[in-house]
C-alpha atoms as a PDB file:
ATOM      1  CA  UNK A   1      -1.539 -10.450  -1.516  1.00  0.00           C
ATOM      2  CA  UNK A   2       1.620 -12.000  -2.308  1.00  0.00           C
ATOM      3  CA  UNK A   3       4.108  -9.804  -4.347  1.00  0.00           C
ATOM      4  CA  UNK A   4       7.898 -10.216  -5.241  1.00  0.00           C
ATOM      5  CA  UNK A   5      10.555  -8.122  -4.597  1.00  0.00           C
ATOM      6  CA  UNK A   6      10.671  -5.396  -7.217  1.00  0.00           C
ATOM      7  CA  UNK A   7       7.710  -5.533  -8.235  1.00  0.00           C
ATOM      8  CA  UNK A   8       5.456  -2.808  -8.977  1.00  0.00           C
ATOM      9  CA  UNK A   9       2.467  -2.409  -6.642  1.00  0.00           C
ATOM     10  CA  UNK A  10      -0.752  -0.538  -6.810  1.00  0.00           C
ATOM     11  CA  UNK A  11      -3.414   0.102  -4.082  1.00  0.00           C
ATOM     12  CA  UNK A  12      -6.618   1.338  -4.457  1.00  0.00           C
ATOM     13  CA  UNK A  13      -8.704   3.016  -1.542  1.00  0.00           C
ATOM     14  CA  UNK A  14     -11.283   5.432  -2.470  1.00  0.00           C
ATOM     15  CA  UNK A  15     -14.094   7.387  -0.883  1.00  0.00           C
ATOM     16  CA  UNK A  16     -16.672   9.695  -0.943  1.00  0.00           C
ATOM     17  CA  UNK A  17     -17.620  12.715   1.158  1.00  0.00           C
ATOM     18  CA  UNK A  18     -18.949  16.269   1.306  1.00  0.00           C
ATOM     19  CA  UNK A  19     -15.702  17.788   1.872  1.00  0.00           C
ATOM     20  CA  UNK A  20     -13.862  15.141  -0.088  1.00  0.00           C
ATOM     21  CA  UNK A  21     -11.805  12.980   1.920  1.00  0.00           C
ATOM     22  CA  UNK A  22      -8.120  13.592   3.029  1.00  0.00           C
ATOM     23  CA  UNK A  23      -5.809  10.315   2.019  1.00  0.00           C
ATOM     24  CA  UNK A  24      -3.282   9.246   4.223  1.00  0.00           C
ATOM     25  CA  UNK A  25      -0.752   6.159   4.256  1.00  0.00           C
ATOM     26  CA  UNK A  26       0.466   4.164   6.906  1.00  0.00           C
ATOM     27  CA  UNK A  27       2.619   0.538   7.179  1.00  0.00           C
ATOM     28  CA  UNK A  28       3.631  -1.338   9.567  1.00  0.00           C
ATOM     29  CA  UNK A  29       7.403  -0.770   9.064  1.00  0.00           C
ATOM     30  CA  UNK A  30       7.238   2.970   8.616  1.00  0.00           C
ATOM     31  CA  UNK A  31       5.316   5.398  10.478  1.00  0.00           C
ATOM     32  CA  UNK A  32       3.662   7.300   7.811  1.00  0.00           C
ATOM     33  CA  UNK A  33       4.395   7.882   4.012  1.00  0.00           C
ATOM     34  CA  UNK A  34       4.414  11.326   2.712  1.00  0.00           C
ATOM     35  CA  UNK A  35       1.077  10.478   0.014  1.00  0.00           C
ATOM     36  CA  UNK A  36      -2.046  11.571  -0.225  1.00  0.00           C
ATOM     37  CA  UNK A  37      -3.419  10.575  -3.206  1.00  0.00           C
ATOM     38  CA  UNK A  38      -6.140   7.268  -2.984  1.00  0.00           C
ATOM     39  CA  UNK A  39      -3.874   5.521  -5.444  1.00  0.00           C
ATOM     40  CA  UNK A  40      -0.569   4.489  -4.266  1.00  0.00           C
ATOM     41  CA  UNK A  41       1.658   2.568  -6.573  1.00  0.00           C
ATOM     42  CA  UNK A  42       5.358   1.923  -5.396  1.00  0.00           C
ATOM     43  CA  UNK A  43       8.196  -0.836  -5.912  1.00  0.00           C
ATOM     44  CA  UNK A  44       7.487  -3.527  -3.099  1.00  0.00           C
ATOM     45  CA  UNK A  45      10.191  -3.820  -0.989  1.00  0.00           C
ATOM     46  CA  UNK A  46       9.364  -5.245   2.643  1.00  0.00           C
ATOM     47  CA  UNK A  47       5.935  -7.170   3.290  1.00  0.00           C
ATOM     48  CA  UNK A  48       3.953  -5.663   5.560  1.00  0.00           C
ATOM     49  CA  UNK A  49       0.530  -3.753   6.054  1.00  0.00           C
ATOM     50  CA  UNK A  50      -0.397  -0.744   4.299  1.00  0.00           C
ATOM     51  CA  UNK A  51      -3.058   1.182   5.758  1.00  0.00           C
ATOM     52  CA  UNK A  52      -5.172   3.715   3.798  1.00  0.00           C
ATOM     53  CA  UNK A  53      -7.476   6.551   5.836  1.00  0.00           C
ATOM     54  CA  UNK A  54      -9.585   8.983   4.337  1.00  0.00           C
ATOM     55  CA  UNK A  55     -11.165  11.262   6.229  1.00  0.00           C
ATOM     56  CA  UNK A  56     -13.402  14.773   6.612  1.00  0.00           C
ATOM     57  CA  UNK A  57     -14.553  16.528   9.512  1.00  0.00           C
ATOM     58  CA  UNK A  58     -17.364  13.985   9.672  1.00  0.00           C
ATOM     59  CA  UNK A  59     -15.366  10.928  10.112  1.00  0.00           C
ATOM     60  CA  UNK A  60     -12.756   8.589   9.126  1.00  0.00           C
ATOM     61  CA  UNK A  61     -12.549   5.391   7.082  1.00  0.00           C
ATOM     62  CA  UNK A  62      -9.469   2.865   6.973  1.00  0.00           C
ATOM     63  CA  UNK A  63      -8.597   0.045   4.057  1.00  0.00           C
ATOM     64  CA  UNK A  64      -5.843  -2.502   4.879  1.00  0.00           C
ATOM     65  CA  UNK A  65      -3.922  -4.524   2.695  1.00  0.00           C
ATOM     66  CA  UNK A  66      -1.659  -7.571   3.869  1.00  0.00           C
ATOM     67  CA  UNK A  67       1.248  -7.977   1.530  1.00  0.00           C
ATOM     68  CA  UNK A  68       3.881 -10.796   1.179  1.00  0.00           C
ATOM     69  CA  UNK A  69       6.817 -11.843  -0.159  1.00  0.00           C
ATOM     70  CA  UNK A  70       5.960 -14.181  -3.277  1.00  0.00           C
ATOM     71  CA  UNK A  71       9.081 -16.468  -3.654  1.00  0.00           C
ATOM     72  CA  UNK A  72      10.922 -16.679  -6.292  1.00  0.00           C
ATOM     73  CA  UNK A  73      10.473 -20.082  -8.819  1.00  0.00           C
ATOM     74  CA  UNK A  74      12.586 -23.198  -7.261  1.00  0.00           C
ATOM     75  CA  UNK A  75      16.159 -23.315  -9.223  1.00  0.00           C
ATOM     76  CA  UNK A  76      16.043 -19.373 -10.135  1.00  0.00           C
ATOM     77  CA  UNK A  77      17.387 -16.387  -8.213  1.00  0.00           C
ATOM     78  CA  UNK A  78      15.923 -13.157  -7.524  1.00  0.00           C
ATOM     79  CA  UNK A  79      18.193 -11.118  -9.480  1.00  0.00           C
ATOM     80  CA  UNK A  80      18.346 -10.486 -13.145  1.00  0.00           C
ATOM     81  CA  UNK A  81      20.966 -10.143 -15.609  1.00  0.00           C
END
């Protein structure tokens, strides 16, 4: 995925379990986010992977996403006015 900087970003990662899942975030330039919701939406701000995990007692599941830095249009800058 391929996303500029700014931009709002939403991940999906859902799963299903008897006891529900636990959701947990990870990336590859932080250690681990403070969200446990299957949805995470932020402002994208360094590429990297993001890492989903749900898990129950019975096991564990893991989604990754790959995102990148989209460049900007030739002859415009990244910053508005």
């Amino acid at each position: 995925m391929e996303v500029r900087k700014g931009e709002k970003v939403t991940l999906n990662c859902t799963a299903q379990g008897n006891p529900p899942p636990v959701y947990s975030w990870n990336t590859s330039h932080l250690q681990k986010m403070d969200w446990n919701k299957s949805v995470f939406t932020f402002s994208f701000l360094a590429p990297g992977t993001y890492i989903c995990t749900a898990d129950n007692y019975l096991g564990l599941k893991r989604k990754q996403f790959t995102i990148q830095h989209k460049p900007f249009p030739k002859g415009r800058s990244g910053s508005l006015l």
